[in-house]
Protein backbone atom coordinates (compact mmCIF):
# COMPACT_ATOMS: atom_id res chain seq x y z
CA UNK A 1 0.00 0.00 0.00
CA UNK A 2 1.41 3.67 -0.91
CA UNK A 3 0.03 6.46 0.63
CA UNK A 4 2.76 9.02 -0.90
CA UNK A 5 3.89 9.45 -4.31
CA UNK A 6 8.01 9.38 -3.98
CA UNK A 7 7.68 5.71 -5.54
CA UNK A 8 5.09 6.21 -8.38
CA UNK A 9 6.41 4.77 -11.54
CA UNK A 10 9.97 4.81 -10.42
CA UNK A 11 9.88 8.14 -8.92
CA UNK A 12 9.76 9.28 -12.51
CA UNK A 13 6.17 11.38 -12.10
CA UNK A 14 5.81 14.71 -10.75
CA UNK A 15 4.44 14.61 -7.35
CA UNK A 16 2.74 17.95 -7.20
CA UNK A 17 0.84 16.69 -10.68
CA UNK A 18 -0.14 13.63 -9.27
CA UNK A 19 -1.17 14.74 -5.98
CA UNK A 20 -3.67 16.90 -8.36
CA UNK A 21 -4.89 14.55 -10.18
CA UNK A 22 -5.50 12.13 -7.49
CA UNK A 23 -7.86 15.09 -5.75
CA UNK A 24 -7.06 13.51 -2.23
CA UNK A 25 -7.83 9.98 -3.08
CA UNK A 26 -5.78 7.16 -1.30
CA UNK A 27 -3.01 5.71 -3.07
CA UNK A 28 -2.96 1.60 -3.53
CA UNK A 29 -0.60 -0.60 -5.14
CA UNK A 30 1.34 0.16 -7.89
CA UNK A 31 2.57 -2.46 -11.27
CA UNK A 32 5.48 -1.28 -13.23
CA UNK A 33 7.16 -3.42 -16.17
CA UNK A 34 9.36 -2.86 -18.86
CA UNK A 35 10.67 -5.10 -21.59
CA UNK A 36 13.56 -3.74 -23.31
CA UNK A 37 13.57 -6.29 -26.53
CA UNK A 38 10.20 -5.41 -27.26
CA UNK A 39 10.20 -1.72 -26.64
CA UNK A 40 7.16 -1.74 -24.14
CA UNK A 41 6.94 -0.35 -20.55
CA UNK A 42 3.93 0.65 -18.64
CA UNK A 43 3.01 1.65 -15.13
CA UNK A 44 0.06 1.55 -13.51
CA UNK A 45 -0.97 3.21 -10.04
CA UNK A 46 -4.09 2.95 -8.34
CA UNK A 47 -6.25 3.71 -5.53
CA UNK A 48 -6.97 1.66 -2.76
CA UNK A 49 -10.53 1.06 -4.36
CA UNK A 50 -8.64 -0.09 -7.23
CA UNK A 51 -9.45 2.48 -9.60
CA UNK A 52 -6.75 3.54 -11.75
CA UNK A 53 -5.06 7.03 -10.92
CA UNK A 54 -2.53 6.91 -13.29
CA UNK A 55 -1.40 4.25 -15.90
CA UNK A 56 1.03 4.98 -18.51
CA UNK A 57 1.80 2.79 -21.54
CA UNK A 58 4.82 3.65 -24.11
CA UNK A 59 4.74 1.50 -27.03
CA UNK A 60 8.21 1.61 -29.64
CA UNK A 61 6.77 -0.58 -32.33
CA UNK A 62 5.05 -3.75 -32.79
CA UNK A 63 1.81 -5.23 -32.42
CA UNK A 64 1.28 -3.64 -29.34
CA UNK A 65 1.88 -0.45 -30.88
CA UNK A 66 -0.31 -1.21 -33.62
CA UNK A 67 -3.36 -2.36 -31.69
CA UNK A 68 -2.98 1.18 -29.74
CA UNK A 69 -3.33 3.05 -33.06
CA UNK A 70 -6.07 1.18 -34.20
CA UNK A 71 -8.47 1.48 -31.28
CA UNK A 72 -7.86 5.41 -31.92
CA UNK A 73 -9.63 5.17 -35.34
CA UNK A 74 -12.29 2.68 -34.35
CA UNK A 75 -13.14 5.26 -31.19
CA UNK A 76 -15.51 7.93 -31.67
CA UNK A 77 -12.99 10.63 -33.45
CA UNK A 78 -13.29 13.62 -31.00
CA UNK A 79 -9.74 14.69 -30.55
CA UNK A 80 -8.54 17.58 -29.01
CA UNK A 81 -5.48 19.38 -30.12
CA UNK A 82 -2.32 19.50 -27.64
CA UNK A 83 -1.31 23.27 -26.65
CA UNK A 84 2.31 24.54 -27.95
CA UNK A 85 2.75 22.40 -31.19
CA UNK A 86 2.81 19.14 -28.67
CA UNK A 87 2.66 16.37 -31.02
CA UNK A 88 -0.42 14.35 -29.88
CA UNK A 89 -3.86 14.87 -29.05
CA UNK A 90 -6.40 13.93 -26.35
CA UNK A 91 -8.80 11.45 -27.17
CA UNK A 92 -11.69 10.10 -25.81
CA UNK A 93 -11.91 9.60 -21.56
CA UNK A 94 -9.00 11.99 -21.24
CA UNK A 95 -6.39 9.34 -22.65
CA UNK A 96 -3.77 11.60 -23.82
CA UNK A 97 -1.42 10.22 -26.72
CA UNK A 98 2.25 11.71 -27.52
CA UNK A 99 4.16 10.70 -30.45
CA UNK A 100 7.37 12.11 -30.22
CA UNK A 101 9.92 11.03 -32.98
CA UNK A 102 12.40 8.45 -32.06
CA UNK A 103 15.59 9.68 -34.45
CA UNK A 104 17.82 7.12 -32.62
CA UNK A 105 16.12 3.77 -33.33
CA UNK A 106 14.40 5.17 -36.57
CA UNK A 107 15.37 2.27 -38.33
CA UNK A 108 14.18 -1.44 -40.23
CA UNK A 109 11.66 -2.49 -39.57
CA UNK A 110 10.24 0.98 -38.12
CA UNK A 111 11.52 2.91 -40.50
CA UNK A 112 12.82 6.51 -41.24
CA UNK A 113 10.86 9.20 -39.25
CA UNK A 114 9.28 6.35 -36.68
CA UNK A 115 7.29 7.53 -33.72
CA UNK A 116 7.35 6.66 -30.02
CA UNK A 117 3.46 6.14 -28.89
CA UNK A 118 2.92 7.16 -25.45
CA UNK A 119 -0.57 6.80 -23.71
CA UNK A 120 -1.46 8.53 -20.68
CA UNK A 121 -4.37 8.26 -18.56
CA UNK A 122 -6.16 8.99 -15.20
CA UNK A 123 -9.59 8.39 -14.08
CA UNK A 124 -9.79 11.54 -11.85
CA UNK A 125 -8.74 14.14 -13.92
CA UNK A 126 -11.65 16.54 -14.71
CA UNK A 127 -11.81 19.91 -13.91
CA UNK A 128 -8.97 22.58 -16.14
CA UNK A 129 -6.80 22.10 -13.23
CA UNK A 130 -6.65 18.26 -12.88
CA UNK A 131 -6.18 18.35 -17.12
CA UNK A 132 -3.72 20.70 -17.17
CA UNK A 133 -1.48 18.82 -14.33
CA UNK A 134 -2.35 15.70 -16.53
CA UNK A 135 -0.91 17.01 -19.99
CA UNK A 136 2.15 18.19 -17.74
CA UNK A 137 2.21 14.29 -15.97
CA UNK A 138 2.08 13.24 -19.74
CA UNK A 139 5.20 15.39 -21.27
CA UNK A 140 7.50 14.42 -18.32
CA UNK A 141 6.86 10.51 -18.79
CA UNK A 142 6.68 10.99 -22.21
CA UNK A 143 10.32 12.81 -21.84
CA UNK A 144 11.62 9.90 -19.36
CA UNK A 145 10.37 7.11 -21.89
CA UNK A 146 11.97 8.94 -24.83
CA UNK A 147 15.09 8.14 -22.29
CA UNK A 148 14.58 4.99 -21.76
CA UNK A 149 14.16 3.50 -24.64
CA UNK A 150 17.41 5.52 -26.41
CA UNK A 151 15.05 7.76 -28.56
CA UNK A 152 17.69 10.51 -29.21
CA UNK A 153 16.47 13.69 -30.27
CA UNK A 154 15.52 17.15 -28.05
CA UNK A 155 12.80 16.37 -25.24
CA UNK A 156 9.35 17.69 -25.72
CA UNK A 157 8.64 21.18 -24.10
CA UNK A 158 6.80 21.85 -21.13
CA UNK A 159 3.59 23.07 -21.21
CA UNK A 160 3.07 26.57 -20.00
CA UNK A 161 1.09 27.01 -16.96
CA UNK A 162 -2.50 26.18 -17.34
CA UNK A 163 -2.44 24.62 -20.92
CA UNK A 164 -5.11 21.92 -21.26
CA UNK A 165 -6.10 20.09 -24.23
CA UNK A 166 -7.77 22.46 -26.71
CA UNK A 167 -11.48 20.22 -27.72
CA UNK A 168 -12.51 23.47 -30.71
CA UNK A 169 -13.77 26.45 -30.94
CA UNK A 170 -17.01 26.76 -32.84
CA UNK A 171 -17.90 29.91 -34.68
CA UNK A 172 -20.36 30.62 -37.65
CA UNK A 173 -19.21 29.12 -41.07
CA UNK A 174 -18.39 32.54 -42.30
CA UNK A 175 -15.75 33.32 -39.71
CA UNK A 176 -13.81 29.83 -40.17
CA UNK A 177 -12.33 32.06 -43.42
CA UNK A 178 -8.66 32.19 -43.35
CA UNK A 179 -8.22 29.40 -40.28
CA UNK A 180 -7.01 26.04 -40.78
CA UNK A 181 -10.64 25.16 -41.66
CA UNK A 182 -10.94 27.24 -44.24
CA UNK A 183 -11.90 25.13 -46.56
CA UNK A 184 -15.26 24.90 -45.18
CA UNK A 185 -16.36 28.19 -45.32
CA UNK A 186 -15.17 29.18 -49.13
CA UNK A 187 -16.24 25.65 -50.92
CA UNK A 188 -19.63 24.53 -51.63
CA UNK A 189 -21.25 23.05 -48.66
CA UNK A 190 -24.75 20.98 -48.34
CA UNK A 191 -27.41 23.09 -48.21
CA UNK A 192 -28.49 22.42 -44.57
CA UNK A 193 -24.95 23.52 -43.62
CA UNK A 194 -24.58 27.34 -45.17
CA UNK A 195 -25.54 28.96 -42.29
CA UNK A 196 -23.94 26.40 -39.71
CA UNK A 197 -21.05 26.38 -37.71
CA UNK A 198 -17.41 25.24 -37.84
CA UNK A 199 -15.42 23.46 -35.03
CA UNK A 200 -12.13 24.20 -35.33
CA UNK A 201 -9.63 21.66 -34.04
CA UNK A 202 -6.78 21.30 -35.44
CA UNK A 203 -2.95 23.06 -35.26
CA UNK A 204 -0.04 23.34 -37.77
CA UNK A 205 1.95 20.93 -37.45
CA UNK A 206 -0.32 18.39 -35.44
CA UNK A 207 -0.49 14.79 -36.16
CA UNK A 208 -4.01 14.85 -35.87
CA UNK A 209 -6.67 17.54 -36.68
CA UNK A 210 -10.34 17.68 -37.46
CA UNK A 211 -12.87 20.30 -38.92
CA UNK A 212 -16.02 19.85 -38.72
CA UNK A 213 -19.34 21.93 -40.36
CA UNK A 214 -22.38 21.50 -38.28
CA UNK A 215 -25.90 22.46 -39.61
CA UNK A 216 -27.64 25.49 -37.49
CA UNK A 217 -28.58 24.62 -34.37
CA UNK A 218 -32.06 23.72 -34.20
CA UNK A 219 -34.42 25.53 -31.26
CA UNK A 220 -36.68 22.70 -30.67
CA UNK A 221 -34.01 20.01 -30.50
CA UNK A 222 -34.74 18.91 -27.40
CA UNK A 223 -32.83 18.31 -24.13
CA UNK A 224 -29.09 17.93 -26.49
CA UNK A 225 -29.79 21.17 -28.09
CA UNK A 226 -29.70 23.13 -24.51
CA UNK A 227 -26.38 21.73 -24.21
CA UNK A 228 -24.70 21.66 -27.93
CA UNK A 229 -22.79 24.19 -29.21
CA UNK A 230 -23.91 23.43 -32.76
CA UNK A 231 -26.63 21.32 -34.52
CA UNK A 232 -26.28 18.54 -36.48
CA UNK A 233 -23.10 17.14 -38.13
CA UNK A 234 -22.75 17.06 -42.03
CA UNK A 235 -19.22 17.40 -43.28
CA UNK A 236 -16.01 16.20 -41.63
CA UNK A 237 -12.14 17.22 -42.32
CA UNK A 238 -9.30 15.50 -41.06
CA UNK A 239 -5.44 15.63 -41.08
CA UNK A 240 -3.18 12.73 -40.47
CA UNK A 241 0.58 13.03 -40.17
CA UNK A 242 3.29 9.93 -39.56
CA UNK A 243 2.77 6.24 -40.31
CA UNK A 244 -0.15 4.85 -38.32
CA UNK A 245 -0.98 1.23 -37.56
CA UNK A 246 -1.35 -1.55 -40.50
CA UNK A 247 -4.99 -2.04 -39.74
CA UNK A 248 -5.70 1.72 -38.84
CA UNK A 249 -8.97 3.14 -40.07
CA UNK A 250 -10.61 6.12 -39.50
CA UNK A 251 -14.39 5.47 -38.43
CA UNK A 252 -17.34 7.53 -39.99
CA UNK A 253 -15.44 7.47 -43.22
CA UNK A 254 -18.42 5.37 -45.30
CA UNK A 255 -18.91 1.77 -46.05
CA UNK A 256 -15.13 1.79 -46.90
CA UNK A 257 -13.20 3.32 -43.99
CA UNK A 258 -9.75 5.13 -45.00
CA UNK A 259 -6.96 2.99 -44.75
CA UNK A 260 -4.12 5.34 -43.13
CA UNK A 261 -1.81 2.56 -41.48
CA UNK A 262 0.92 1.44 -42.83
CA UNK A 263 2.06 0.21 -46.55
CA UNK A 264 1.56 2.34 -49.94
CA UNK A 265 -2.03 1.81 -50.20
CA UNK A 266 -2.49 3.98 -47.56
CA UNK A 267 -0.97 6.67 -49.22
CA UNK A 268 -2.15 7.28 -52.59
CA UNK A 269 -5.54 9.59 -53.18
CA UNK A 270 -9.15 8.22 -53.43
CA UNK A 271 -12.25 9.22 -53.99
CA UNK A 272 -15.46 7.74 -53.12
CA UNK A 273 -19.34 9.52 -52.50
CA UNK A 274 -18.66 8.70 -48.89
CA UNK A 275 -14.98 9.94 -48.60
CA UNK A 276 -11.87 11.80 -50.71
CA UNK A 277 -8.12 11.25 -49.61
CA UNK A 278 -5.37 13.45 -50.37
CA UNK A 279 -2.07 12.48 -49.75
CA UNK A 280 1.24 14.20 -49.33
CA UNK A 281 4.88 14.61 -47.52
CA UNK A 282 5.55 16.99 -44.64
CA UNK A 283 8.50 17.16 -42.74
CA UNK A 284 9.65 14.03 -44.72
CA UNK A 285 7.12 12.25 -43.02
CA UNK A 286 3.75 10.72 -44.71
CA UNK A 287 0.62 13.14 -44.53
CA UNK A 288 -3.20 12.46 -45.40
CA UNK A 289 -6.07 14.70 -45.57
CA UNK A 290 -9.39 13.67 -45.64
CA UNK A 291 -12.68 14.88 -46.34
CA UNK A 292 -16.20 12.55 -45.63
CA UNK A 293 -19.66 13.14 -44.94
CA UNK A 294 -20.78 12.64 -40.72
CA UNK A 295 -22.12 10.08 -39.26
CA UNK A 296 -25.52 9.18 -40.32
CA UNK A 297 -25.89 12.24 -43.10
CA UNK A 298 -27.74 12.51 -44.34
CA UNK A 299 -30.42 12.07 -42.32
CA UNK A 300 -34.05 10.86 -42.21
CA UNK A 301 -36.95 11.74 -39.88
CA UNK A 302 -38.66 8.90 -37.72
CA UNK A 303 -40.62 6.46 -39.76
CA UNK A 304 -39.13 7.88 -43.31
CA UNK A 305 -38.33 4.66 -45.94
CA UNK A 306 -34.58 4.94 -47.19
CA UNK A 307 -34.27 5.91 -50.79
CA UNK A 308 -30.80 4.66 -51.91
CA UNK A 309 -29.10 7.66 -53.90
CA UNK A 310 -29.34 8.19 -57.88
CA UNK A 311 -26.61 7.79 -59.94
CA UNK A 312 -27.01 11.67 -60.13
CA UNK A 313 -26.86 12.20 -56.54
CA UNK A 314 -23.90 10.11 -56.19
CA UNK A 315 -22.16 12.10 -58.46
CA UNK A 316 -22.82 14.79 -56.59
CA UNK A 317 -21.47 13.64 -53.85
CA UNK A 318 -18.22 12.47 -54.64
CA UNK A 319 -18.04 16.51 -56.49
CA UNK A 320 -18.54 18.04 -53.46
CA UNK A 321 -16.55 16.06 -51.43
CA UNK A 322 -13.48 16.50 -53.98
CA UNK A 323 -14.19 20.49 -54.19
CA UNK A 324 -13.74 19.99 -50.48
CA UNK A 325 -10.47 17.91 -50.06
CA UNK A 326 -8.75 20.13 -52.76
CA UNK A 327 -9.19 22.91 -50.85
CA UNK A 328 -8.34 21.57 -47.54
CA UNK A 329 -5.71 19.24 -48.71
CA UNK A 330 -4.23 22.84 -50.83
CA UNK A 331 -4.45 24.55 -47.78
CA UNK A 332 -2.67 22.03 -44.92
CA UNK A 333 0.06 21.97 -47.45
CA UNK A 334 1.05 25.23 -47.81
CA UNK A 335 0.76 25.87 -44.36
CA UNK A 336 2.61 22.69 -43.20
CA UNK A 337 5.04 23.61 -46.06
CA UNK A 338 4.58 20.16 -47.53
CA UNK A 339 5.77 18.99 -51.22
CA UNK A 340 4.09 16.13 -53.73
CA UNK A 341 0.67 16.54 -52.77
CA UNK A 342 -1.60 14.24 -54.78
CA UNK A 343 -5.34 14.86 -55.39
CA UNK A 344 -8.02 12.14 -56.01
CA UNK A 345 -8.81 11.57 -59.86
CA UNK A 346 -12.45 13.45 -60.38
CA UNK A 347 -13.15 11.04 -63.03
């Protein structure tokens, strides 16, 4: 049993973060385990109710590594962007992921610009404080695994005081001109969505970013529309940056998810009615862009019968959502200063 926090995951974590993000709850037992051959350590501390205050997971490369990644593109994609170019992203349940390059042991079978996944996660940490000692907790094991493992290269940079994970701002379509979304509010949108609003989350140089264009929010929407920022979902945007898992996909993407893991398939350009991919290098590493319609859009009231598309309406669709991933894809590029990009074939 532990009741202080000198011997949490070899001393290695910050003991003013974690006595934050424990908020006064009673320390347990503690599992820590690292296998050097396989690149894999985690630690685990929790309470003595045996909820988890802390784990951490770093995975080199692998199948562990791989399963990671995929779970992030089967989740439901709600990232939010890392303060001060970090390069990661919160996910779902507060799980914050780092990939920090690993220049040292960039090599077969991992390959040139490889990545060092690091997962970090407690069950406690809610409130701005608690996050923003969490994304601290998360840089300094992030830093120590980059160590331990023989990463090489400069250690990421501490977050300034405060800094929590950024989930988007929203603002109405017409503002997102000249932001990273700005593809959104100069292309043509569906009609439902002119007047809507854009969340904005997503940073230069991120390895993850989303924009997404909401229809207006709706007044009679019931108990959800008291507490949404925007209405409805229509049109999604995403950026992907680094070499992901083999079996990564990206969920919402259509009948045929994107393939952004590993291998060349996942980097050449496709178009679909459900979903356009762009594809380009930045920073000598792989980049993809993608543009696909939301979740269930479009959408049918209660009790109407499902009219599969024309051939017409297809069409249309796969238009759009090429005027839309041109844009974007034009955009990320220029701003990431990126080189080869390659568009989808309109044809």
């Amino acid at each position: 049993m532990h009741t202080g926090v000198e011997v949490a995951c070899g001393g290695k974590i910050p003991g003013g973060d974690l006595e934050t993000v424990r908020a006064g709850v009673r320390l347990g037992a503690e599992e820590e385990s690292y296998d050097e051959e396989r690149g894999r350590y985690r630690c685990v501390l929790v309470s003595d109710q045996d909820k988890v205050v802390v784990a951490v997971d770093a995975y080199l490369g692998g199948a562990d590594r791989d399963q990671e990644l995929s779970f992030i593109g089967d989740s439901h994609a709600r990232y939010a962007v890392l303060p001060g170019g970090l390069p990661g992203f919160e996910a779902e349940n507060s799980i914050v992921y780092l990939m920090p390059e690993c220049p040292r042991r960039a090599k077969e079978p991992f390959g040139e610009h490889h990545r060092l996944v690091v997962r970090t996660w407690t069950y406690f940490a809610e409130s701005r404080e608690e996050k923003a000692a969490m994304l601290r907790l998360a840089v300094r094991m992030t830093n120590e695994m980059t160590e331990k493992l023989d990463c090489g290269g400069e250690p990421l940079p501490a977050p300034k005081d405060g800094a929590v994970p950024d989930t988007g701002r929203y603002v109405p379509r017409a503002q997102a001109k000249g932001t990273a979304c700005n593809a959104l509010a100069t292309t043509r949108v569906p009609a439902e969505g002119r007047d809507g609003t854009v969340r904005i989350a997503i940073a230069d140089g991120g390895v993850v970013g989303r924009c997404t264009l909401y229809a207006p929010k709706e007044a009679d929407d019931g108990y959800r529309s008291k507490r949404a920022k925007a209405g409805r979902p229509l049109v999604e945007l995403t950026s992907w940056r680094g070499d992901w898992a083999g079996n990564m996909r990206e969920r919402g993407s259509g009948p045929d998810p994107l393939p952004i893991g590993e291998g060349a398939a996942a980097w050449k350009p496709a178009l679909t009615e459900h979903r356009a991919w762009a594809v380009a290098e930045c920073g000598g590493e792989n980049a993809g862009f993608a543009a696909h319609w939301a979740d269930d859009y479009p959408y049918r009231e209660a009790g109407e019968k499902y009219e599969p598309p024309t051939q017409a309406q297809r069409q249309e669709q796969r238009v759009l959502l090429s005027e839309c991933i041109t844009a974007f894809a034009k955009d990320q590029v220029r701003r990431g200063d990126c080189t080869g990009l390659q568009l989808p074939d309109t044809r």
